[in-house]
PDB file of N, CA and C in Angstrom:
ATOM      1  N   UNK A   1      -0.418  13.862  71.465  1.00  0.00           N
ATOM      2  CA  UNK A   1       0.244  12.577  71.563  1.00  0.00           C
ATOM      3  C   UNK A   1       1.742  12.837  71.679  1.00  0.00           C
ATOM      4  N   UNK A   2       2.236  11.822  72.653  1.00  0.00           N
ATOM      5  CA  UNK A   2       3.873  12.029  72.691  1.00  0.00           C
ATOM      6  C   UNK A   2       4.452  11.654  71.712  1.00  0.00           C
ATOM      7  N   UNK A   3       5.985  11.921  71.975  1.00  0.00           N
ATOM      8  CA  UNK A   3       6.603  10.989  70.698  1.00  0.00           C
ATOM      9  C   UNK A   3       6.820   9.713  71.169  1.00  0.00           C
ATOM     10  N   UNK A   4       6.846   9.487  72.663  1.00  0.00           N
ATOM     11  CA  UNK A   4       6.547   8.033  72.979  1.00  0.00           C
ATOM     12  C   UNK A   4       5.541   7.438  72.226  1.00  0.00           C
ATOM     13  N   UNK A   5       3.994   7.766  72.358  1.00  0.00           N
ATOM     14  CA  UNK A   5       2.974   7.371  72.125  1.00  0.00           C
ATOM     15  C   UNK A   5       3.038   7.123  70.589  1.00  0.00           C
ATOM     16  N   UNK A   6       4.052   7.701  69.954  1.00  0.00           N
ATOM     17  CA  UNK A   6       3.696   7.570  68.446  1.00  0.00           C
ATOM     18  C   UNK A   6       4.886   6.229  68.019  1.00  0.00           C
ATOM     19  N   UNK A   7       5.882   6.397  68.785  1.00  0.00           N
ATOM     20  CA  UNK A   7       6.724   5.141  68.691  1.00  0.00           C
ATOM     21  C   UNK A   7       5.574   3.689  69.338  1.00  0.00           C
ATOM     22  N   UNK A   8       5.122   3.964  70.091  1.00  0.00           N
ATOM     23  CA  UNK A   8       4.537   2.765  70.881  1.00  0.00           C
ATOM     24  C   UNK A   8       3.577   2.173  69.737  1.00  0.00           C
ATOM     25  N   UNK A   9       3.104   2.959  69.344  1.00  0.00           N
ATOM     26  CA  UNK A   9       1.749   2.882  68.251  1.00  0.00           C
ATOM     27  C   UNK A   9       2.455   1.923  66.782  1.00  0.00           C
ATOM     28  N   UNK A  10       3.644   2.927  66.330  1.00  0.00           N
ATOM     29  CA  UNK A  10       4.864   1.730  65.817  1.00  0.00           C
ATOM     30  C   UNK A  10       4.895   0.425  65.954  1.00  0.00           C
ATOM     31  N   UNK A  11       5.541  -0.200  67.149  1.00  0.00           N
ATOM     32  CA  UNK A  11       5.969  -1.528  67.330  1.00  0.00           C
ATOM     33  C   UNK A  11       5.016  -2.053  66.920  1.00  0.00           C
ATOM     34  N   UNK A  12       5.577  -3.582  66.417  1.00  0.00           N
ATOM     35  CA  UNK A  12       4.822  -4.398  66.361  1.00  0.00           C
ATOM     36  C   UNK A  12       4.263  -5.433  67.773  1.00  0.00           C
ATOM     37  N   UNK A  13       2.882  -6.144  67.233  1.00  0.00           N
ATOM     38  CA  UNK A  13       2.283  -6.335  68.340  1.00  0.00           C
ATOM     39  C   UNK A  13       2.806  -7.662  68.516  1.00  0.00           C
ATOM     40  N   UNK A  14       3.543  -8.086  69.886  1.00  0.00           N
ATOM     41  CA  UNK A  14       3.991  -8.842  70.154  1.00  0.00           C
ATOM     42  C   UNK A  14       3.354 -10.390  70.363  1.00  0.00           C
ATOM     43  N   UNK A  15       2.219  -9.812  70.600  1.00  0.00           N
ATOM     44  CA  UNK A  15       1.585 -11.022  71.245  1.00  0.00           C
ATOM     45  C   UNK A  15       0.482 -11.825  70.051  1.00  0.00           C
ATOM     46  N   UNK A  16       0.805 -11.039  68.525  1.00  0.00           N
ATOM     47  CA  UNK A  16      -0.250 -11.486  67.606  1.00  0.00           C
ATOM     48  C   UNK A  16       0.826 -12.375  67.190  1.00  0.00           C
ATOM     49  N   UNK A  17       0.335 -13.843  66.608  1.00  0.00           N
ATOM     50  CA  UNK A  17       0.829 -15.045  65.980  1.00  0.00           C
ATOM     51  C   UNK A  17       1.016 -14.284  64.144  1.00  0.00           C
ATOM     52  N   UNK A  18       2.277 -14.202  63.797  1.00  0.00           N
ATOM     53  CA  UNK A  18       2.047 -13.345  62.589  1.00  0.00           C
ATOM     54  C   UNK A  18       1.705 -15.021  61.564  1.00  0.00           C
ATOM     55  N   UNK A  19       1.650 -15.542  61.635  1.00  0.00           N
ATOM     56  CA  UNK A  19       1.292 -17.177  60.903  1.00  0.00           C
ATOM     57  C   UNK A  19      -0.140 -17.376  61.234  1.00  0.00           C
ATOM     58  N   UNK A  20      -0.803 -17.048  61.641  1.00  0.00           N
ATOM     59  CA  UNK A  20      -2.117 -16.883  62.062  1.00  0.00           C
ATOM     60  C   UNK A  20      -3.073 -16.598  61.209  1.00  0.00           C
ATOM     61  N   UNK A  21      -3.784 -17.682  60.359  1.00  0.00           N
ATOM     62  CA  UNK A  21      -4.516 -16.913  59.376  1.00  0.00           C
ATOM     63  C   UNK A  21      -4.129 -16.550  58.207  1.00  0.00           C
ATOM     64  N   UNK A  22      -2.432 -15.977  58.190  1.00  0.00           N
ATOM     65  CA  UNK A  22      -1.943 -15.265  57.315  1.00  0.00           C
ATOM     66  C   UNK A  22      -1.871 -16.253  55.702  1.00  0.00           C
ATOM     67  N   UNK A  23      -2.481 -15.712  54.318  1.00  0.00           N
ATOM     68  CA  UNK A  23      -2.795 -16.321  53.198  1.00  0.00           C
ATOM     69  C   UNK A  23      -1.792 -15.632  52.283  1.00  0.00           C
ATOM     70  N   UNK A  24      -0.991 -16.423  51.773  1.00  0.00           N
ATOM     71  CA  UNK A  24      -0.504 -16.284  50.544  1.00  0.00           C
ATOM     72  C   UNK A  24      -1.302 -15.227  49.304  1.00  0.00           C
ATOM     73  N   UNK A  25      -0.625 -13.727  49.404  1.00  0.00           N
ATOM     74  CA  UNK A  25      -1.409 -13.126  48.139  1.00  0.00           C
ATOM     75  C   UNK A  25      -1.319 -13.944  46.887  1.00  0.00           C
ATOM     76  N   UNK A  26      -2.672 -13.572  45.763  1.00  0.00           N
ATOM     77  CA  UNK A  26      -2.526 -13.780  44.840  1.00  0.00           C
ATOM     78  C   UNK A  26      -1.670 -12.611  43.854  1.00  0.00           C
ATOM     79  N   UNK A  27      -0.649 -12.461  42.957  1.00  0.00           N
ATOM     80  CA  UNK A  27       0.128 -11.906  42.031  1.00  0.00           C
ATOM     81  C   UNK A  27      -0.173 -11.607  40.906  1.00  0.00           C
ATOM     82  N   UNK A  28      -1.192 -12.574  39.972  1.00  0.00           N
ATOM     83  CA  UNK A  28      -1.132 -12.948  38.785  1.00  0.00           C
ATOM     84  C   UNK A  28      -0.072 -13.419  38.109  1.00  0.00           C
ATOM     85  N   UNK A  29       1.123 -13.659  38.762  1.00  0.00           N
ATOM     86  CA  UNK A  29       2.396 -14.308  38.302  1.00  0.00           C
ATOM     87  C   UNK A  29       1.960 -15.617  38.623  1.00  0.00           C
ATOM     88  N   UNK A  30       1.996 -16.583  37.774  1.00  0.00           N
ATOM     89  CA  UNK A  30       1.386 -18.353  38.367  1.00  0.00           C
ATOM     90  C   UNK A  30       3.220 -18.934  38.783  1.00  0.00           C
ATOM     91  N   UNK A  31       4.124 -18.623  38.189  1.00  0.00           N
ATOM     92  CA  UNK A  31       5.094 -18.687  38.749  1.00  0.00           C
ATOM     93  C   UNK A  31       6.040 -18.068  40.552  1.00  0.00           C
ATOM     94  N   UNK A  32       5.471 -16.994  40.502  1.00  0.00           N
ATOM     95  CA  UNK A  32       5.738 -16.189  41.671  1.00  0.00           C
ATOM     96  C   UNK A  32       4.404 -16.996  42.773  1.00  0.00           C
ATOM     97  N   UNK A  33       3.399 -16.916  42.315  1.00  0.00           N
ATOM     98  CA  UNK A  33       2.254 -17.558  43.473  1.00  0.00           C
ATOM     99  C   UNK A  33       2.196 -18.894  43.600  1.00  0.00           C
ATOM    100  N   UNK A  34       2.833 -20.039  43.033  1.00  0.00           N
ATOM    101  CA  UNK A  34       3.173 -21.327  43.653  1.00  0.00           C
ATOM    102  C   UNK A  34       4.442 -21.199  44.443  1.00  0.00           C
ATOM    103  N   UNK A  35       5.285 -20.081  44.124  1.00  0.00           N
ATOM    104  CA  UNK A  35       6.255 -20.366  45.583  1.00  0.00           C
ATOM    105  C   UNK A  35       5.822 -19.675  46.501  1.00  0.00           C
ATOM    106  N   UNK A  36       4.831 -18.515  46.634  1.00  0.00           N
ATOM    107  CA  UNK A  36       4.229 -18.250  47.971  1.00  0.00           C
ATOM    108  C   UNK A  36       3.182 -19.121  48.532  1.00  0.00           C
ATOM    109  N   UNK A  37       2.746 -20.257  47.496  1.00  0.00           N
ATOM    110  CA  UNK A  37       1.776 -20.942  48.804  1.00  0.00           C
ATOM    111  C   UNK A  37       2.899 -22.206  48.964  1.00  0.00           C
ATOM    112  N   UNK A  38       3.916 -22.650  48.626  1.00  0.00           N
ATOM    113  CA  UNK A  38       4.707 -23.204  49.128  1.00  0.00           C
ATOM    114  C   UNK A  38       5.460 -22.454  50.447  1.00  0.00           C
ATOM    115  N   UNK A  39       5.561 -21.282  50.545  1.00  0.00           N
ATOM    116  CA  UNK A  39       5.817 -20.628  51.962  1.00  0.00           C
ATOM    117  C   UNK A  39       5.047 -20.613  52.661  1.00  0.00           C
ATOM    118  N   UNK A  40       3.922 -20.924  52.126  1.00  0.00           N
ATOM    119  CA  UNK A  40       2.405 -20.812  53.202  1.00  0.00           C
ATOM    120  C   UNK A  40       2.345 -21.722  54.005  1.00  0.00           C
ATOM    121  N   UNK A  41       2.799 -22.911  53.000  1.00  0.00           N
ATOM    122  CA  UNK A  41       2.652 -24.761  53.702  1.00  0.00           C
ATOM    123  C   UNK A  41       3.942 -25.098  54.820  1.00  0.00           C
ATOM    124  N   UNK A  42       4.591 -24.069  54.724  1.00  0.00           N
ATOM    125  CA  UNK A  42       5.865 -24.465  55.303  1.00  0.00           C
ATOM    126  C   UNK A  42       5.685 -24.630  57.067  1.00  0.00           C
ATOM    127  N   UNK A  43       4.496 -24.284  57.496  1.00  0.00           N
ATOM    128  CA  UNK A  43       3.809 -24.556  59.042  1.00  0.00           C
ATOM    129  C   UNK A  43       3.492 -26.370  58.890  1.00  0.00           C
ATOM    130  N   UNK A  44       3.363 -26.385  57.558  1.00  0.00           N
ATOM    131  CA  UNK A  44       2.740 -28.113  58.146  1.00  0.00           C
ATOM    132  C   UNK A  44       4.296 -28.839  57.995  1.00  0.00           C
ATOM    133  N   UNK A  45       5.087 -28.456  57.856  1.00  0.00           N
ATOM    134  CA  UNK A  45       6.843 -29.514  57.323  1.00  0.00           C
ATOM    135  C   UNK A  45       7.752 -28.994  58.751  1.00  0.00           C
ATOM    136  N   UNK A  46       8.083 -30.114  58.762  1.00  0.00           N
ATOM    137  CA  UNK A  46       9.034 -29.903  60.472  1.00  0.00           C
ATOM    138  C   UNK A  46       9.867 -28.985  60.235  1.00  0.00           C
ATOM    139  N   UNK A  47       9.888 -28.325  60.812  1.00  0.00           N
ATOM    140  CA  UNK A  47      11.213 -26.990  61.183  1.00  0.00           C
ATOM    141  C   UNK A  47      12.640 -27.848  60.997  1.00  0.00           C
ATOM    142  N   UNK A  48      12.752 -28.397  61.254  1.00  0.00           N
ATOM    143  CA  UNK A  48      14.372 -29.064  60.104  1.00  0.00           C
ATOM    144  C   UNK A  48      14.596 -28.757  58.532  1.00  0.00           C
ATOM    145  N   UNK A  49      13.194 -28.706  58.244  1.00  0.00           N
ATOM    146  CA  UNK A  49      12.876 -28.844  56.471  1.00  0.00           C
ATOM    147  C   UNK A  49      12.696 -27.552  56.098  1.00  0.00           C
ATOM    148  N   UNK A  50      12.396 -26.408  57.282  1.00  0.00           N
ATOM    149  CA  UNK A  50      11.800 -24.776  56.923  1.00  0.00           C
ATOM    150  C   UNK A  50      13.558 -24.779  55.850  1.00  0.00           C
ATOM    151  N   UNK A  51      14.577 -24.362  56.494  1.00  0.00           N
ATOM    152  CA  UNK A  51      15.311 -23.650  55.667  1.00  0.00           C
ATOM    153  C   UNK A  51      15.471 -24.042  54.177  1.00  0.00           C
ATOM    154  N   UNK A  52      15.308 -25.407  53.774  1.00  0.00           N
ATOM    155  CA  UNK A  52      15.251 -26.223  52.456  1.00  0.00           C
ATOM    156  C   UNK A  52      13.885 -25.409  51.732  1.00  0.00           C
ATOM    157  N   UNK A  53      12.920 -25.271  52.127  1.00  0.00           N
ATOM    158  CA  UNK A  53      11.905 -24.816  51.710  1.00  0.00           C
ATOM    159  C   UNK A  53      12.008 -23.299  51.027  1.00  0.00           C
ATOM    160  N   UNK A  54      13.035 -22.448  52.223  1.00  0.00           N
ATOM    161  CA  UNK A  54      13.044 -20.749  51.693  1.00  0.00           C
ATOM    162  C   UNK A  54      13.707 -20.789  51.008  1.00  0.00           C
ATOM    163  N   UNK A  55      15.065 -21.923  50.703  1.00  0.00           N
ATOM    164  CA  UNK A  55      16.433 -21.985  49.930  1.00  0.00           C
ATOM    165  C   UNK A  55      15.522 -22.254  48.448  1.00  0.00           C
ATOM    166  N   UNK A  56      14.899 -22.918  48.312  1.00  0.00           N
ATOM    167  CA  UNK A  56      14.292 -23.382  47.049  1.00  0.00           C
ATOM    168  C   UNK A  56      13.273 -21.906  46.518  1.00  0.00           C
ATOM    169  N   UNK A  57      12.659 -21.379  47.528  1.00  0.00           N
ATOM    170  CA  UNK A  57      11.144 -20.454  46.893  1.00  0.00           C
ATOM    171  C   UNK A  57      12.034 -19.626  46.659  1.00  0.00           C
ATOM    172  N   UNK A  58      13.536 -19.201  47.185  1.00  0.00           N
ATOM    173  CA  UNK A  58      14.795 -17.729  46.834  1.00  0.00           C
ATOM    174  C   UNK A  58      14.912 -18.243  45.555  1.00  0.00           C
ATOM    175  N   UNK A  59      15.601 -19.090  45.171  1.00  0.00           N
ATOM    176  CA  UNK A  59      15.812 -19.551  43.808  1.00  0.00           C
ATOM    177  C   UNK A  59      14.544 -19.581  42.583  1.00  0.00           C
ATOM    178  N   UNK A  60      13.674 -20.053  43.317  1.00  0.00           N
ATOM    179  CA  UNK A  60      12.414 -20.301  41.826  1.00  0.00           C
ATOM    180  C   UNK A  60      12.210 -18.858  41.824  1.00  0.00           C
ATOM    181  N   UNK A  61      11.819 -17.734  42.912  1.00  0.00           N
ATOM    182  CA  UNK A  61      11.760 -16.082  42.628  1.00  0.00           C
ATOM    183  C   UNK A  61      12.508 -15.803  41.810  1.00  0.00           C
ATOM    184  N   UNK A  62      14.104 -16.010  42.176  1.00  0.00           N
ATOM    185  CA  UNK A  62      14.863 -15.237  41.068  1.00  0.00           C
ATOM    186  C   UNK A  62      14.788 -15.368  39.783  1.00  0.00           C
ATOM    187  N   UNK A  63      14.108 -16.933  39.476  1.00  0.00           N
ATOM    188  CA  UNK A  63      14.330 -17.485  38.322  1.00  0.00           C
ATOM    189  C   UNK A  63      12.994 -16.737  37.438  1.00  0.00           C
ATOM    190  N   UNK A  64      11.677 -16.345  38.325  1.00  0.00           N
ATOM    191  CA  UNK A  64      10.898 -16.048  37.793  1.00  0.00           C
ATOM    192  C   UNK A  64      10.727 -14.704  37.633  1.00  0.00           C
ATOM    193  N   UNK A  65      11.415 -13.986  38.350  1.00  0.00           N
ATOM    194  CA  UNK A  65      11.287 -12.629  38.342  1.00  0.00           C
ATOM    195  C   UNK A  65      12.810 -12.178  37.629  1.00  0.00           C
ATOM    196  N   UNK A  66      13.526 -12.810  36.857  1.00  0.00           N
ATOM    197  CA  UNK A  66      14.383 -12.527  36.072  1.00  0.00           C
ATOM    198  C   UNK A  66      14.126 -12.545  35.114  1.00  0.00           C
ATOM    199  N   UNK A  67      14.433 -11.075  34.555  1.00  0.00           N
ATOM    200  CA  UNK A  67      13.775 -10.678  33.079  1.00  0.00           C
ATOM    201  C   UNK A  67      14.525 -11.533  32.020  1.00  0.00           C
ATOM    202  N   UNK A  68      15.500 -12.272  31.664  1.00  0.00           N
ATOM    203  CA  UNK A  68      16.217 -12.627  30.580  1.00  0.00           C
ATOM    204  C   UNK A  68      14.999 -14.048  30.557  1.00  0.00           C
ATOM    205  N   UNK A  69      14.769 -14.662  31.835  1.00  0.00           N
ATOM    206  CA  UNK A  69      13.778 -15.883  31.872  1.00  0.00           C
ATOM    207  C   UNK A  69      12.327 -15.844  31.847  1.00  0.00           C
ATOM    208  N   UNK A  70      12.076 -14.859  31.537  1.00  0.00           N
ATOM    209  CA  UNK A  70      10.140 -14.586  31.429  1.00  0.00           C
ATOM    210  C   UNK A  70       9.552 -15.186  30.579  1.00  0.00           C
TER     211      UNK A  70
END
């Protein structure tokens, strides 16, 4: 195999819908996994509303994955 062939093998596949299917893991954090299926839902809320949505799940992460707040 070339080193082309091994870069090519690399890229990602352009033509797969990465939103496709794709499910919110479960964590066992109940805090950390209601803001990933709130990123999940963010296909059904108009793209005006996406950035309000990541601005909020950045904040509840930090809040939950900050050790002084556990």
């Amino acid at each position: 195999m070339s080193e082309y062939d091994e870069q090519a093998d690399l890229a990602p596949d352009t033509d797969a819908d990465v939103s496709d299917g794709w499910e919110a893991p479960s964590t066992g954090v109940a805090a950390v996994d209601a803001v990933l299926a709130s990123v999940q839902a963010v296909d059904d809320r108009p793209v005006a509303e996406h950035v309000a949505v990541f601005e909020q799940a950045h904040d509840q992460l930090r809040r939950a994955l900050d050790p002084g707040h556990g």
